[in-house]
C-alpha atoms as a PDB file:
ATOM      1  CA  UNK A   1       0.000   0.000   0.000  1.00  0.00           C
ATOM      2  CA  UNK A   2       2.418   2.399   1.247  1.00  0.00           C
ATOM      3  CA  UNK A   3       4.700   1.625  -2.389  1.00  0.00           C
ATOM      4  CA  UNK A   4       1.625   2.129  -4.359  1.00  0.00           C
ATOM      5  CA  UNK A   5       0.557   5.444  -2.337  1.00  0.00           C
ATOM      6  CA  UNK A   6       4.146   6.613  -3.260  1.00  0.00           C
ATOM      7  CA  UNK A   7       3.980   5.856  -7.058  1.00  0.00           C
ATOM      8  CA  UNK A   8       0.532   7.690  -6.962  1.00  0.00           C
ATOM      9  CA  UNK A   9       2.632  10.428  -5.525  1.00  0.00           C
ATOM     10  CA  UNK A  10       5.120  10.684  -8.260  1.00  0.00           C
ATOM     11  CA  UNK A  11       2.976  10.462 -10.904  1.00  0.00           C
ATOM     12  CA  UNK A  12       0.943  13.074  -9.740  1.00  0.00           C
ATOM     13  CA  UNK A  13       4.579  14.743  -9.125  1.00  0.00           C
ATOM     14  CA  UNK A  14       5.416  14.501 -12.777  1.00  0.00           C
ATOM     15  CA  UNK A  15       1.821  15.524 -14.298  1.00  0.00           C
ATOM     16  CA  UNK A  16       2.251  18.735 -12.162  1.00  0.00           C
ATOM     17  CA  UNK A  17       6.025  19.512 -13.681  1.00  0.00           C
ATOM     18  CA  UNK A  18       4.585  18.717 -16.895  1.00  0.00           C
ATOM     19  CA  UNK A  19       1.808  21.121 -16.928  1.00  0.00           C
ATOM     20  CA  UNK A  20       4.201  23.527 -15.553  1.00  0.00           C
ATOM     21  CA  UNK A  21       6.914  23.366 -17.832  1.00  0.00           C
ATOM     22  CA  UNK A  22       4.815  23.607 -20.524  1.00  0.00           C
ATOM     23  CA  UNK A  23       3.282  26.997 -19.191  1.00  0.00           C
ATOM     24  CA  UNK A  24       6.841  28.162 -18.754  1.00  0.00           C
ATOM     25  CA  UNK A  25       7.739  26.927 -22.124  1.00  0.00           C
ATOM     26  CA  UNK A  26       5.547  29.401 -23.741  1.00  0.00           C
ATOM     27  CA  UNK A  27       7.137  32.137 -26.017  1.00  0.00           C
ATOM     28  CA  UNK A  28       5.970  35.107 -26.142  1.00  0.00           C
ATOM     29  CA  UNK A  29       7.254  37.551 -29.095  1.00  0.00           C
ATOM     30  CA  UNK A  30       6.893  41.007 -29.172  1.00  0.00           C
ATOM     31  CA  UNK A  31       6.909  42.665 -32.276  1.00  0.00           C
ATOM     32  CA  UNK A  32       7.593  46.978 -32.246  1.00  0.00           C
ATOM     33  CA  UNK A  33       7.431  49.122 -35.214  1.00  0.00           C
ATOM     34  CA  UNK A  34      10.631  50.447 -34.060  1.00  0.00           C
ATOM     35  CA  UNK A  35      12.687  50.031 -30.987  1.00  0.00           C
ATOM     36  CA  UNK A  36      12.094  54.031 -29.919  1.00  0.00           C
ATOM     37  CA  UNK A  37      11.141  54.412 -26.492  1.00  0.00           C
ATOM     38  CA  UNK A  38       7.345  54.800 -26.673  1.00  0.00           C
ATOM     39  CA  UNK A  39       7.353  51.010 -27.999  1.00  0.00           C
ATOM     40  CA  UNK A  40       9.844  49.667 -25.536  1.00  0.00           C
ATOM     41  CA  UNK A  41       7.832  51.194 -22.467  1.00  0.00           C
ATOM     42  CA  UNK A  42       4.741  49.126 -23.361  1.00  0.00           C
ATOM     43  CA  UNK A  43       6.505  46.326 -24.638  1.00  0.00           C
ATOM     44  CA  UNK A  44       8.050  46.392 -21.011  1.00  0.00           C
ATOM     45  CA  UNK A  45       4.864  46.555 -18.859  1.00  0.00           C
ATOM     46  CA  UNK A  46       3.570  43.192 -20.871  1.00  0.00           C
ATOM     47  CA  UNK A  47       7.130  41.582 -19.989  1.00  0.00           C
ATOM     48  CA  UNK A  48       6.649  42.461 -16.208  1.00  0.00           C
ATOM     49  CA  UNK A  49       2.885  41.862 -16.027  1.00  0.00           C
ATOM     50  CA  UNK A  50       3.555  38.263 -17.787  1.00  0.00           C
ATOM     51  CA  UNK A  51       6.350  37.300 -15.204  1.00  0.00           C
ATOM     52  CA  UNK A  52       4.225  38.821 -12.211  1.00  0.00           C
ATOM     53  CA  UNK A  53       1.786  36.138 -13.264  1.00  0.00           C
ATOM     54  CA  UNK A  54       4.351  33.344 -13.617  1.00  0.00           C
ATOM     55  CA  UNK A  55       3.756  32.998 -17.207  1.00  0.00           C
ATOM     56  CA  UNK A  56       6.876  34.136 -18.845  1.00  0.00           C
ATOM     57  CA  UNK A  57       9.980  32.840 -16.869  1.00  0.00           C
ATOM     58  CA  UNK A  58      11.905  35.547 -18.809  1.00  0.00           C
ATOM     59  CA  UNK A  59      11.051  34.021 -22.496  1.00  0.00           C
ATOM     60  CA  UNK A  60       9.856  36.624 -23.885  1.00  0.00           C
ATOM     61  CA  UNK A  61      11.739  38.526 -27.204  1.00  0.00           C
ATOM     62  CA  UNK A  62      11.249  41.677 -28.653  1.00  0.00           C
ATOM     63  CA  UNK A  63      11.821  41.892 -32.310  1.00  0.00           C
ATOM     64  CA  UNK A  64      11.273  44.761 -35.217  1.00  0.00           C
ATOM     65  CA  UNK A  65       9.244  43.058 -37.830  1.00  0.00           C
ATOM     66  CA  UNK A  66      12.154  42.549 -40.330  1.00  0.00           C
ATOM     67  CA  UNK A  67      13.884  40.441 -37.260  1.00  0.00           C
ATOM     68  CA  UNK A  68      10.503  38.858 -36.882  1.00  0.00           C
ATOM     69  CA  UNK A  69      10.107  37.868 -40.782  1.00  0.00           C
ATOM     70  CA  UNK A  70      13.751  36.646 -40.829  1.00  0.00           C
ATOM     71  CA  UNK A  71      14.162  34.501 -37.623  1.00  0.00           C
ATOM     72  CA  UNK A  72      10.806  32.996 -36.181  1.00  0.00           C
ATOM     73  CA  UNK A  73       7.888  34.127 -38.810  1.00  0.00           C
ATOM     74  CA  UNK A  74       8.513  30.177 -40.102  1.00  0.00           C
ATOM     75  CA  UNK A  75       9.221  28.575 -36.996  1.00  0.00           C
ATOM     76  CA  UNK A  76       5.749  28.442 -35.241  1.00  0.00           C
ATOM     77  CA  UNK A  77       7.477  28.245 -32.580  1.00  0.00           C
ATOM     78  CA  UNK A  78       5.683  31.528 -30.387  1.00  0.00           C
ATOM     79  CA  UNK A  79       2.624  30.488 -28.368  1.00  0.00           C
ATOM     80  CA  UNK A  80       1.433  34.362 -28.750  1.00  0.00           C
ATOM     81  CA  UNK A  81       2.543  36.917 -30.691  1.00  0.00           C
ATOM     82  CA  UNK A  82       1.755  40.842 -29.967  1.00  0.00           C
ATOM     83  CA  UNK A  83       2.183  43.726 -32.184  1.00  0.00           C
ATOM     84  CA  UNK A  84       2.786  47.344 -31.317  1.00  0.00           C
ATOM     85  CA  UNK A  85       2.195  49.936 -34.073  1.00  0.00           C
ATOM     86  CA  UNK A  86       0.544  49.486 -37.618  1.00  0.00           C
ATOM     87  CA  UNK A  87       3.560  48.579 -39.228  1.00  0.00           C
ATOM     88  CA  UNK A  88       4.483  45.525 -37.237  1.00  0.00           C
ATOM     89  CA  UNK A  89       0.877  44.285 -37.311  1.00  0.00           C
ATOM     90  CA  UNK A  90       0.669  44.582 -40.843  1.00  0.00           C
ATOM     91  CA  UNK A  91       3.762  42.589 -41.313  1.00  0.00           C
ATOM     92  CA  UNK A  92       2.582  39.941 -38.736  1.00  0.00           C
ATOM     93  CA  UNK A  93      -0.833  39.483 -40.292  1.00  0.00           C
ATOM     94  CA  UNK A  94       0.519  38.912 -43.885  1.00  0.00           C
ATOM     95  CA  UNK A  95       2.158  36.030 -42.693  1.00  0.00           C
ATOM     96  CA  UNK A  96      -1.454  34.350 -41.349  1.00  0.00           C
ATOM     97  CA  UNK A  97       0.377  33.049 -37.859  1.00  0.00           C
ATOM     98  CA  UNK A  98      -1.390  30.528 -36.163  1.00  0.00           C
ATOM     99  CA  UNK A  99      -0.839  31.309 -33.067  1.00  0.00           C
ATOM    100  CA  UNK A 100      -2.976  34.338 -31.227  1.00  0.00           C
ATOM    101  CA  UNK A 101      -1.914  37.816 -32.173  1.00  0.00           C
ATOM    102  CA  UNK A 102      -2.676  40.791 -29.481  1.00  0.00           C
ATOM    103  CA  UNK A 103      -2.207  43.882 -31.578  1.00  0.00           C
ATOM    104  CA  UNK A 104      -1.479  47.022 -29.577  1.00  0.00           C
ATOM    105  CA  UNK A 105      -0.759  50.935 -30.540  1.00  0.00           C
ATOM    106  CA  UNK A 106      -2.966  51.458 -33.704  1.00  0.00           C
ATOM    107  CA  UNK A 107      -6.021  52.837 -33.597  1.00  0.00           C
ATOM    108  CA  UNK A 108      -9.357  51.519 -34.726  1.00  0.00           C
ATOM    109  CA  UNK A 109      -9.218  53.293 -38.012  1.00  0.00           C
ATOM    110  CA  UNK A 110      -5.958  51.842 -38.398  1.00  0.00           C
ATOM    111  CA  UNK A 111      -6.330  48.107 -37.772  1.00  0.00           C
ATOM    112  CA  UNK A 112      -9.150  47.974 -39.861  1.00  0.00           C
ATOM    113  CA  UNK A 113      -7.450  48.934 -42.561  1.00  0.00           C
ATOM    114  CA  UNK A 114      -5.043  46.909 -42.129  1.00  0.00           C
ATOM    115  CA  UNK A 115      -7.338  43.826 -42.057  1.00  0.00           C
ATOM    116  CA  UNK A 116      -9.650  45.400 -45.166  1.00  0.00           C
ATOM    117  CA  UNK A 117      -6.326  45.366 -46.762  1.00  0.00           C
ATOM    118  CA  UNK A 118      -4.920  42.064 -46.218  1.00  0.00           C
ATOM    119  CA  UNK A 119      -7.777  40.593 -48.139  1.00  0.00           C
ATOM    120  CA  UNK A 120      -9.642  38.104 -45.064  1.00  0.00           C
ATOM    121  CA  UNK A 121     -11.673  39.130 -42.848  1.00  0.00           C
ATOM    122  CA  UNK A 122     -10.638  39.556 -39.145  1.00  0.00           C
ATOM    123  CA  UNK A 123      -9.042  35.715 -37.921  1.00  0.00           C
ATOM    124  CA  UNK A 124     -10.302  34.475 -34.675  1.00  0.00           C
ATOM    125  CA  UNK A 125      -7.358  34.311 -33.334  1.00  0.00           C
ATOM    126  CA  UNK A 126      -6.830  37.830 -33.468  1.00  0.00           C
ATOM    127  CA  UNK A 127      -7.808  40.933 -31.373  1.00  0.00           C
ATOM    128  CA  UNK A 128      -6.384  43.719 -30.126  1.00  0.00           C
ATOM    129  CA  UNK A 129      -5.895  46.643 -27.630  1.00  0.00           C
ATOM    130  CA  UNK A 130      -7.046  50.291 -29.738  1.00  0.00           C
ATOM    131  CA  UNK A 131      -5.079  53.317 -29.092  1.00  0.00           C
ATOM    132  CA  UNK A 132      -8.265  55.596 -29.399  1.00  0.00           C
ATOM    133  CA  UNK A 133     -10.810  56.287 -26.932  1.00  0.00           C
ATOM    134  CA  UNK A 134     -14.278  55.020 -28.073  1.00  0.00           C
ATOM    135  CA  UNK A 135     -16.637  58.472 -29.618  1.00  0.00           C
ATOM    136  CA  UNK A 136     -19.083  57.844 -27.134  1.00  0.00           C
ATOM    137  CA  UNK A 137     -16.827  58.386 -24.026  1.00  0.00           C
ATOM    138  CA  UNK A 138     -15.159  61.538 -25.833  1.00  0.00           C
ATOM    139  CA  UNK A 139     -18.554  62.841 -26.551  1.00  0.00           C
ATOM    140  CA  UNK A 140     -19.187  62.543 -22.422  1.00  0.00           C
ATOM    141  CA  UNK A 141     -16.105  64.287 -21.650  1.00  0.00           C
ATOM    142  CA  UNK A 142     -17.578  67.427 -24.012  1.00  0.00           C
ATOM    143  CA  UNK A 143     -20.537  66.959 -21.584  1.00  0.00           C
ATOM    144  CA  UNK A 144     -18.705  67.628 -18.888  1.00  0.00           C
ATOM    145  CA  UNK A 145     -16.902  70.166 -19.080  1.00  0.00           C
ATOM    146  CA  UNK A 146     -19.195  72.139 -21.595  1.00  0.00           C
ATOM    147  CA  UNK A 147     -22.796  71.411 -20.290  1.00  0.00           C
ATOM    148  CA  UNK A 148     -24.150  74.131 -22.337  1.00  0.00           C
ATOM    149  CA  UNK A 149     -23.032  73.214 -25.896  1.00  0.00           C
ATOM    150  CA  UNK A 150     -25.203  72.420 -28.727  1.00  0.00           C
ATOM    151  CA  UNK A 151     -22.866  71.602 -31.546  1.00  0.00           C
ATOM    152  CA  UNK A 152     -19.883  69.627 -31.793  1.00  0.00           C
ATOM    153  CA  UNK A 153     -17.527  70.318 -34.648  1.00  0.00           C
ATOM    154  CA  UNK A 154     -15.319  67.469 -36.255  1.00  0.00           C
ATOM    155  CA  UNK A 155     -12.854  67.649 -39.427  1.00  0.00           C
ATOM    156  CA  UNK A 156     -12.371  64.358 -41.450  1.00  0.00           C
ATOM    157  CA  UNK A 157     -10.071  63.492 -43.771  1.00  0.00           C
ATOM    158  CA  UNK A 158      -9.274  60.622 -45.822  1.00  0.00           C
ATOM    159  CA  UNK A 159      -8.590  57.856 -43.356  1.00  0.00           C
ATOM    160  CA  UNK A 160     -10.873  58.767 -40.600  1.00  0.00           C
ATOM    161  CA  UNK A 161     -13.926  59.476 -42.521  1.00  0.00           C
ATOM    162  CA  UNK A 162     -14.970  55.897 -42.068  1.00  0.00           C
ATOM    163  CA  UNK A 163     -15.589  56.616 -38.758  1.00  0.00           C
ATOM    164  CA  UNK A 164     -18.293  59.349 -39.391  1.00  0.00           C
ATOM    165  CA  UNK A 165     -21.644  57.686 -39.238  1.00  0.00           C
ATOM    166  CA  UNK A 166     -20.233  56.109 -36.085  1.00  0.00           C
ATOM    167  CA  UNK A 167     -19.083  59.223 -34.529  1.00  0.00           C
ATOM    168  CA  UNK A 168     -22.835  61.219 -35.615  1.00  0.00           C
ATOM    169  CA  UNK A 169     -24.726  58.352 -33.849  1.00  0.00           C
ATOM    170  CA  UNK A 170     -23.010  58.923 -30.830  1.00  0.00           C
ATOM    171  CA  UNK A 171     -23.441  62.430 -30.527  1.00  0.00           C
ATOM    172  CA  UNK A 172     -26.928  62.478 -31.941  1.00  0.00           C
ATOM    173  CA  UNK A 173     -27.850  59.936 -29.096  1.00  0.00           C
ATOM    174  CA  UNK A 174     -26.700  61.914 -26.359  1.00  0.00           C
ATOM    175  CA  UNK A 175     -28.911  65.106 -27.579  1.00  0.00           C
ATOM    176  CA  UNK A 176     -26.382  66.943 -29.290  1.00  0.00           C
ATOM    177  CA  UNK A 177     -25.750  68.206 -32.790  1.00  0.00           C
ATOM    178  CA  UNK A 178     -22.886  67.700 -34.666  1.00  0.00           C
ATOM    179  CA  UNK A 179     -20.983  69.823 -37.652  1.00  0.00           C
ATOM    180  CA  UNK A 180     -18.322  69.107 -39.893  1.00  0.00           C
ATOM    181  CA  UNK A 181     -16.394  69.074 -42.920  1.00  0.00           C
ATOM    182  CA  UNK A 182     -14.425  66.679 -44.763  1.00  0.00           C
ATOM    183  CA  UNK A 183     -10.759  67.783 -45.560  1.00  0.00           C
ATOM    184  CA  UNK A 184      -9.912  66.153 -49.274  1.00  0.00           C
ATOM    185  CA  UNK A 185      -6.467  67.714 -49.944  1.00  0.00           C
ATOM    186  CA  UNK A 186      -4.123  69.851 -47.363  1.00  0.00           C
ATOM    187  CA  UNK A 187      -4.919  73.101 -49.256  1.00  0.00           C
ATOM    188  CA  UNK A 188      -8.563  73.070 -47.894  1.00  0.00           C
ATOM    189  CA  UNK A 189      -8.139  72.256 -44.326  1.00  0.00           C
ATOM    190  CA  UNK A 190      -8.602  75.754 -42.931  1.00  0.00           C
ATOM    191  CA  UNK A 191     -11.690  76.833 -44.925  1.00  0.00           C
ATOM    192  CA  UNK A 192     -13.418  73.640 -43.563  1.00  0.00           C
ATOM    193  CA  UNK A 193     -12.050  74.860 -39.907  1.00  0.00           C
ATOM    194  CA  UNK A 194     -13.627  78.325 -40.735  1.00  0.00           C
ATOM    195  CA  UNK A 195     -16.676  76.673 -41.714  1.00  0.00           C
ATOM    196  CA  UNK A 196     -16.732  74.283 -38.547  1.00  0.00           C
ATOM    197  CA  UNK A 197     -15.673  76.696 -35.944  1.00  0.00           C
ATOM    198  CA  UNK A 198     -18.663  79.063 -37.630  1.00  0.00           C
ATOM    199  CA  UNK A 199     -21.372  76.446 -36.615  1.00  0.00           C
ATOM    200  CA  UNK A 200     -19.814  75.124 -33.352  1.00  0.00           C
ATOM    201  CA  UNK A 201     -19.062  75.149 -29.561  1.00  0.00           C
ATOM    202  CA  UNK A 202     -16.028  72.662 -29.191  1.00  0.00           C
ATOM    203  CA  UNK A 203     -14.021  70.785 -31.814  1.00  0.00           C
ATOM    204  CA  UNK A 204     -13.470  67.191 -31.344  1.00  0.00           C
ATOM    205  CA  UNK A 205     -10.191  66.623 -32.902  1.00  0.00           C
ATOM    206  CA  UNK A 206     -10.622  63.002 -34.552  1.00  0.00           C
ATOM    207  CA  UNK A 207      -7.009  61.599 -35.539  1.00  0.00           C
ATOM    208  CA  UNK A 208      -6.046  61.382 -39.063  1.00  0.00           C
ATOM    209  CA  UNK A 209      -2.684  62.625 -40.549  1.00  0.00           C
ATOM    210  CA  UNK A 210      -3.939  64.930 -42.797  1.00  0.00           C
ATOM    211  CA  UNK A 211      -5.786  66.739 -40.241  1.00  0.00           C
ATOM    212  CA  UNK A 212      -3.819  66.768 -37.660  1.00  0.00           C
ATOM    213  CA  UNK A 213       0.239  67.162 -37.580  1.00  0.00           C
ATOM    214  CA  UNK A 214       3.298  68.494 -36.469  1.00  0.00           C
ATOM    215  CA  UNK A 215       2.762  71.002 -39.167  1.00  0.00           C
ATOM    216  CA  UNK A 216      -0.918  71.964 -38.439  1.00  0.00           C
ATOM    217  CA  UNK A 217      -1.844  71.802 -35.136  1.00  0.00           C
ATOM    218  CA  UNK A 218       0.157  75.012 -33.803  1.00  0.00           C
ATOM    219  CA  UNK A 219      -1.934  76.819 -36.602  1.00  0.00           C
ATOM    220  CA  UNK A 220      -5.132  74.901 -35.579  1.00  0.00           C
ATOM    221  CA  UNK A 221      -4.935  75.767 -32.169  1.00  0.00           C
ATOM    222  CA  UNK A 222      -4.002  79.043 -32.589  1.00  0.00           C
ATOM    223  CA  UNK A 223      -7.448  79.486 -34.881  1.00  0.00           C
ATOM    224  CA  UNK A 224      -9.510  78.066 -32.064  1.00  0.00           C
ATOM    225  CA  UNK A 225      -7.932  79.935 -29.407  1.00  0.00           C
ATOM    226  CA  UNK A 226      -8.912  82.977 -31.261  1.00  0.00           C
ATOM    227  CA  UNK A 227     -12.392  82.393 -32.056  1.00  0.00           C
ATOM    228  CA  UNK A 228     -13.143  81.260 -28.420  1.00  0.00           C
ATOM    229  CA  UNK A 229     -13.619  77.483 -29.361  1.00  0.00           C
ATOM    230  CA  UNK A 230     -12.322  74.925 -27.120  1.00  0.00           C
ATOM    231  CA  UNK A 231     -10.339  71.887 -28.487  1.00  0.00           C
ATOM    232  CA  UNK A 232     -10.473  68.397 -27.010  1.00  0.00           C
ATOM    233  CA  UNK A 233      -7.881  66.366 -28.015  1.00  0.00           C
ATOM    234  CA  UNK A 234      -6.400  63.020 -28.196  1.00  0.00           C
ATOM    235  CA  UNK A 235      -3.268  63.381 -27.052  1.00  0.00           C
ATOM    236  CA  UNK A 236      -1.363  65.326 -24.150  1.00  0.00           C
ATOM    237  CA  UNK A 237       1.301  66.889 -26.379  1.00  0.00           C
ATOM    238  CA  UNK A 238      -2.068  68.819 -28.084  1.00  0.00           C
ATOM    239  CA  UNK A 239      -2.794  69.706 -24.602  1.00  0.00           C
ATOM    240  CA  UNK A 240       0.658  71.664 -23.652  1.00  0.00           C
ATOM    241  CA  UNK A 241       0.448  72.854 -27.374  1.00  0.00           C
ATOM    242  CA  UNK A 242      -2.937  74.545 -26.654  1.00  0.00           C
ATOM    243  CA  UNK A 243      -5.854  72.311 -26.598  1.00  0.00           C
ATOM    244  CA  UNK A 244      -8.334  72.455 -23.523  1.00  0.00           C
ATOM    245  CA  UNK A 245      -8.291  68.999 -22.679  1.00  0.00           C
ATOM    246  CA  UNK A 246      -7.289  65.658 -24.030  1.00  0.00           C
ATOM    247  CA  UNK A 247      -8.698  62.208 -23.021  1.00  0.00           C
ATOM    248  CA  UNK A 248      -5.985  58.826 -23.543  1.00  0.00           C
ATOM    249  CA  UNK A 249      -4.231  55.827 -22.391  1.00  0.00           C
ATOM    250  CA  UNK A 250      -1.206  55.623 -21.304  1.00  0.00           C
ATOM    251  CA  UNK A 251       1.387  53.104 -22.582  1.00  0.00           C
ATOM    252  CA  UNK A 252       1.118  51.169 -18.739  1.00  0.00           C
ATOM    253  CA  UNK A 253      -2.738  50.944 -19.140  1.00  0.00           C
ATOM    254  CA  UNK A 254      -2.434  49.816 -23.031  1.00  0.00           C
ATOM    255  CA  UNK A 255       0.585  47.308 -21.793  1.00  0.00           C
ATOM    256  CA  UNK A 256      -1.643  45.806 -18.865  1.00  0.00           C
ATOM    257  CA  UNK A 257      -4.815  45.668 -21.212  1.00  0.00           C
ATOM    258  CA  UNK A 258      -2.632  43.805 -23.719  1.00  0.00           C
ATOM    259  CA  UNK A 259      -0.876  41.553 -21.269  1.00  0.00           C
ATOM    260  CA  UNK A 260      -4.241  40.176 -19.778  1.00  0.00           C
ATOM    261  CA  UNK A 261      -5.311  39.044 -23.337  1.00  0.00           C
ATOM    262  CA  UNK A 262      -1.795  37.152 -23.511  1.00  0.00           C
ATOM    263  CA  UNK A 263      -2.405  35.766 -20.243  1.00  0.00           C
ATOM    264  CA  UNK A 264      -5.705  34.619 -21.295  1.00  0.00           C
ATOM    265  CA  UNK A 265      -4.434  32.995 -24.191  1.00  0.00           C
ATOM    266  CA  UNK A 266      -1.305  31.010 -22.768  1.00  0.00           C
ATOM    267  CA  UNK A 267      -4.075  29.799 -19.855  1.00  0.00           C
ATOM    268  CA  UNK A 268      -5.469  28.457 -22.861  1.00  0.00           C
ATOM    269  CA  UNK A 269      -8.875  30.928 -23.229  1.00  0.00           C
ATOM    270  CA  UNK A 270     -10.147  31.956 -26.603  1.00  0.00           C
ATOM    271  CA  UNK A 271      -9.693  35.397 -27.611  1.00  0.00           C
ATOM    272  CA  UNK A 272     -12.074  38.679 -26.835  1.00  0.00           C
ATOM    273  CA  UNK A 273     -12.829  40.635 -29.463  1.00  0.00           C
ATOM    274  CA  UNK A 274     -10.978  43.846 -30.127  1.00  0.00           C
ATOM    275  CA  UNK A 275     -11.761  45.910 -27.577  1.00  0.00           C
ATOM    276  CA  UNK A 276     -10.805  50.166 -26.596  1.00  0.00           C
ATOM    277  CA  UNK A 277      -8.871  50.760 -23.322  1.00  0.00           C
ATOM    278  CA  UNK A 278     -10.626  50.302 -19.821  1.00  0.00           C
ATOM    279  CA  UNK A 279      -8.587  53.161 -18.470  1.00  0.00           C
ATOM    280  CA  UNK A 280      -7.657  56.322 -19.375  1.00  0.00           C
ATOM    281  CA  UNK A 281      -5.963  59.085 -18.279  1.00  0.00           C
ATOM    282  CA  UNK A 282      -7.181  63.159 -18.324  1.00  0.00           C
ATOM    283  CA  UNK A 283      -5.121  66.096 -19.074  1.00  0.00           C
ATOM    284  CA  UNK A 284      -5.664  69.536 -18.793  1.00  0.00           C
ATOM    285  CA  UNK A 285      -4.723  73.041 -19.911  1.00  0.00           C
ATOM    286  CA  UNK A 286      -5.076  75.257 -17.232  1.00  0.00           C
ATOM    287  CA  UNK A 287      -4.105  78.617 -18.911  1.00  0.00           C
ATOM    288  CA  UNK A 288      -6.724  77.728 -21.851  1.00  0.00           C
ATOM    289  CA  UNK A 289      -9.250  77.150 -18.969  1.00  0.00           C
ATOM    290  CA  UNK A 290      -9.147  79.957 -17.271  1.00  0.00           C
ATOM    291  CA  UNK A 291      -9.017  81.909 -20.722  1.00  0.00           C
ATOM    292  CA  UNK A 292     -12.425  80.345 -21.279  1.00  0.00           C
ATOM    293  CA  UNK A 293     -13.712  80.857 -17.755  1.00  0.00           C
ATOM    294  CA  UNK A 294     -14.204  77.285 -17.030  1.00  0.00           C
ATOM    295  CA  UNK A 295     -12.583  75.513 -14.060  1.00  0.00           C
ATOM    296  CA  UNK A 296     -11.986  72.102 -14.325  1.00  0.00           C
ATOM    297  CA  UNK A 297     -10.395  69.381 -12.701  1.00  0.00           C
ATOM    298  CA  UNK A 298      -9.074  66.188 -14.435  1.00  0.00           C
ATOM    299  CA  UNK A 299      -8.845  63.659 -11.318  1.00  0.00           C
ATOM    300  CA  UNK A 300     -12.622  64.575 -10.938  1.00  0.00           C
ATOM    301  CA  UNK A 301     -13.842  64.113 -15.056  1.00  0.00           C
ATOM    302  CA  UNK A 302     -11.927  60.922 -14.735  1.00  0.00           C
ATOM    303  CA  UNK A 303     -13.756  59.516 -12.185  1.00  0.00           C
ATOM    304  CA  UNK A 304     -16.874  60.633 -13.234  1.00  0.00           C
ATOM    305  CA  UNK A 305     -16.242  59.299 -17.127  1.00  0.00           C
ATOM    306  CA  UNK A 306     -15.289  56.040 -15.437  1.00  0.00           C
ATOM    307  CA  UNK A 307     -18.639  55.433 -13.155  1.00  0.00           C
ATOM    308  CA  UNK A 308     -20.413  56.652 -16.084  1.00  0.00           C
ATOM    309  CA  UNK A 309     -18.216  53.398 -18.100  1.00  0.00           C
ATOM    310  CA  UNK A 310     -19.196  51.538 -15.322  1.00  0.00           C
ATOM    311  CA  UNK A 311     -22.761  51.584 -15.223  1.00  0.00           C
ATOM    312  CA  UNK A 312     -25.157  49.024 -16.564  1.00  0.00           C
END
């Protein structure tokens, strides 16, 4: 008895090393755009989130998508792969992996594209993390901190007007009207401003590189600021340059949100769909506040916008 109670106590030994070992055999490759230092921070919070779980045991690699193609795109040997930035999901997805792909840094606009263009419709074992903040939560912020406007201006151009009808719904829904032009060429981006700022209270700046850039916004801003219209933005750098406020995830939120999709996957779950960021981070201008006579206080919008997320 007490031999056979012993071998019952090995085995069960060895199943548990097994299933273990075969957790910590997982790979994990990470795959930047580029190895600048926006990239590298999130690509860093999913390394320490993985081994804070157990789950990575230090194997995971980083690797710019040429590195990728050359050394492992063949080898099937990754249990997950994630992406940061279009141009590393792009390259990923041509090669139709079979194992799960987390795709991170790109925003919806973006990754759609990049699926319309690879020919297939989205895999199921893909999903992803979006950079943006979803239209209706943006559209709550303007709420907020502008309880008395009646119009909300947008500019489109080429790559976000897909996003339009999507955008209208959610500002028609919550009672308020919406105004905007689409910007088909450079040379007509500041009569559609002129027309938008004409017809509105706030512009929602919607990204798209035409729109907005290193060599536009300082002019965009500066037309706002003049005609009294506040801007709320999607990034913080928009927000020091002279927006009012700016709603966005930062690259720990974005790498925790991504790592708990990995995790889900290497404990052997099937893949959410694509989903926005659960937290998000409020920003802002003080001086452009004041200028406006509104006083407003980012810990406080953020915790409002995130009961209001919250809610059934």
């Amino acid at each position: 008895m007490r031999w056979t109670r012993l071998l019952q106590l090995l085995f069960l030994w060895a199943c548990a090393f097994a299933s273990l070992g075969e957790v910590r055999a997982s790979t994990v490759a990470i795959v930047l755009s580029e190895r600048s230092a926006g990239y590298l921070d999130v690509a860093k919070v999913i390394t320490a989130e993985l081994e804070r779980a157990g789950l990575a045991n230090g194997d995971v690699t980083y690797y710019t998508p040429s590195e990728w193609t050359s050394n492992e795109a063949s080898s099937g040997n990754q249990k997950v792969l994630v992406t940061l930035g279009a141009d590393a999901f792009k390259q990923v997805l041509g090669h139709e992996p079979r194992a799960p792909v987390v795709a991170a840094l790109l925003p919806r606009i973006g990754f759609e594209r990049i699926v319309r263009e690879s020919g297939r419709r989205l895999p199921t074992n893909v999903t992803a993390v979006f950079l943006d903040q979803p239209f209706g939560r943006r559209v709550d912020l303007v709420r907020l901190i502008l309880p008395d406007a009646k119009r909300i201006g947008v500019l489109w151009g080429p790559e976000s007007v897909v996003s339009q009808s999507s955008l209208t719904q959610s500002v028609l829904s919550r009672g308020l009207g919406i105004e905007s032009s689409v910007v088909a060429s450079p040379t007509g981006l500041f009569a559609g401003l002129k027309s938008v700022l004409d017809e509105s209270d706030v512009l929602l700046a919607v990204a798209d590189p035409q729109v907005y850039s290193s060599t536009t916004i300082a002019n965009i801003l500066l037309a706002t600021y003049r005609a009294r219209i506040p801007v709320v933005a999607f990034s913080p750098a928009y927000v020091k340059a002279g927006a009012l406020v700016a709603i966005y995830a930062t690259p720990v939120q974005i790498g925790q949100q991504a790592a708990g999709l990995v995790r889900l996957s290497l404990q052997g779950a099937a893949l959410p769909q694509p989903q926005y960021p659960n937290e998000f981070e409020i920003i802002v201008n003080d001086h452009v506040a004041r200028s406006l006579g509104l006083n407003l206080d980012a810990r406080s919008l953020t915790e409002k916008l995130l009961s209001a997320a919250k809610r059934p």
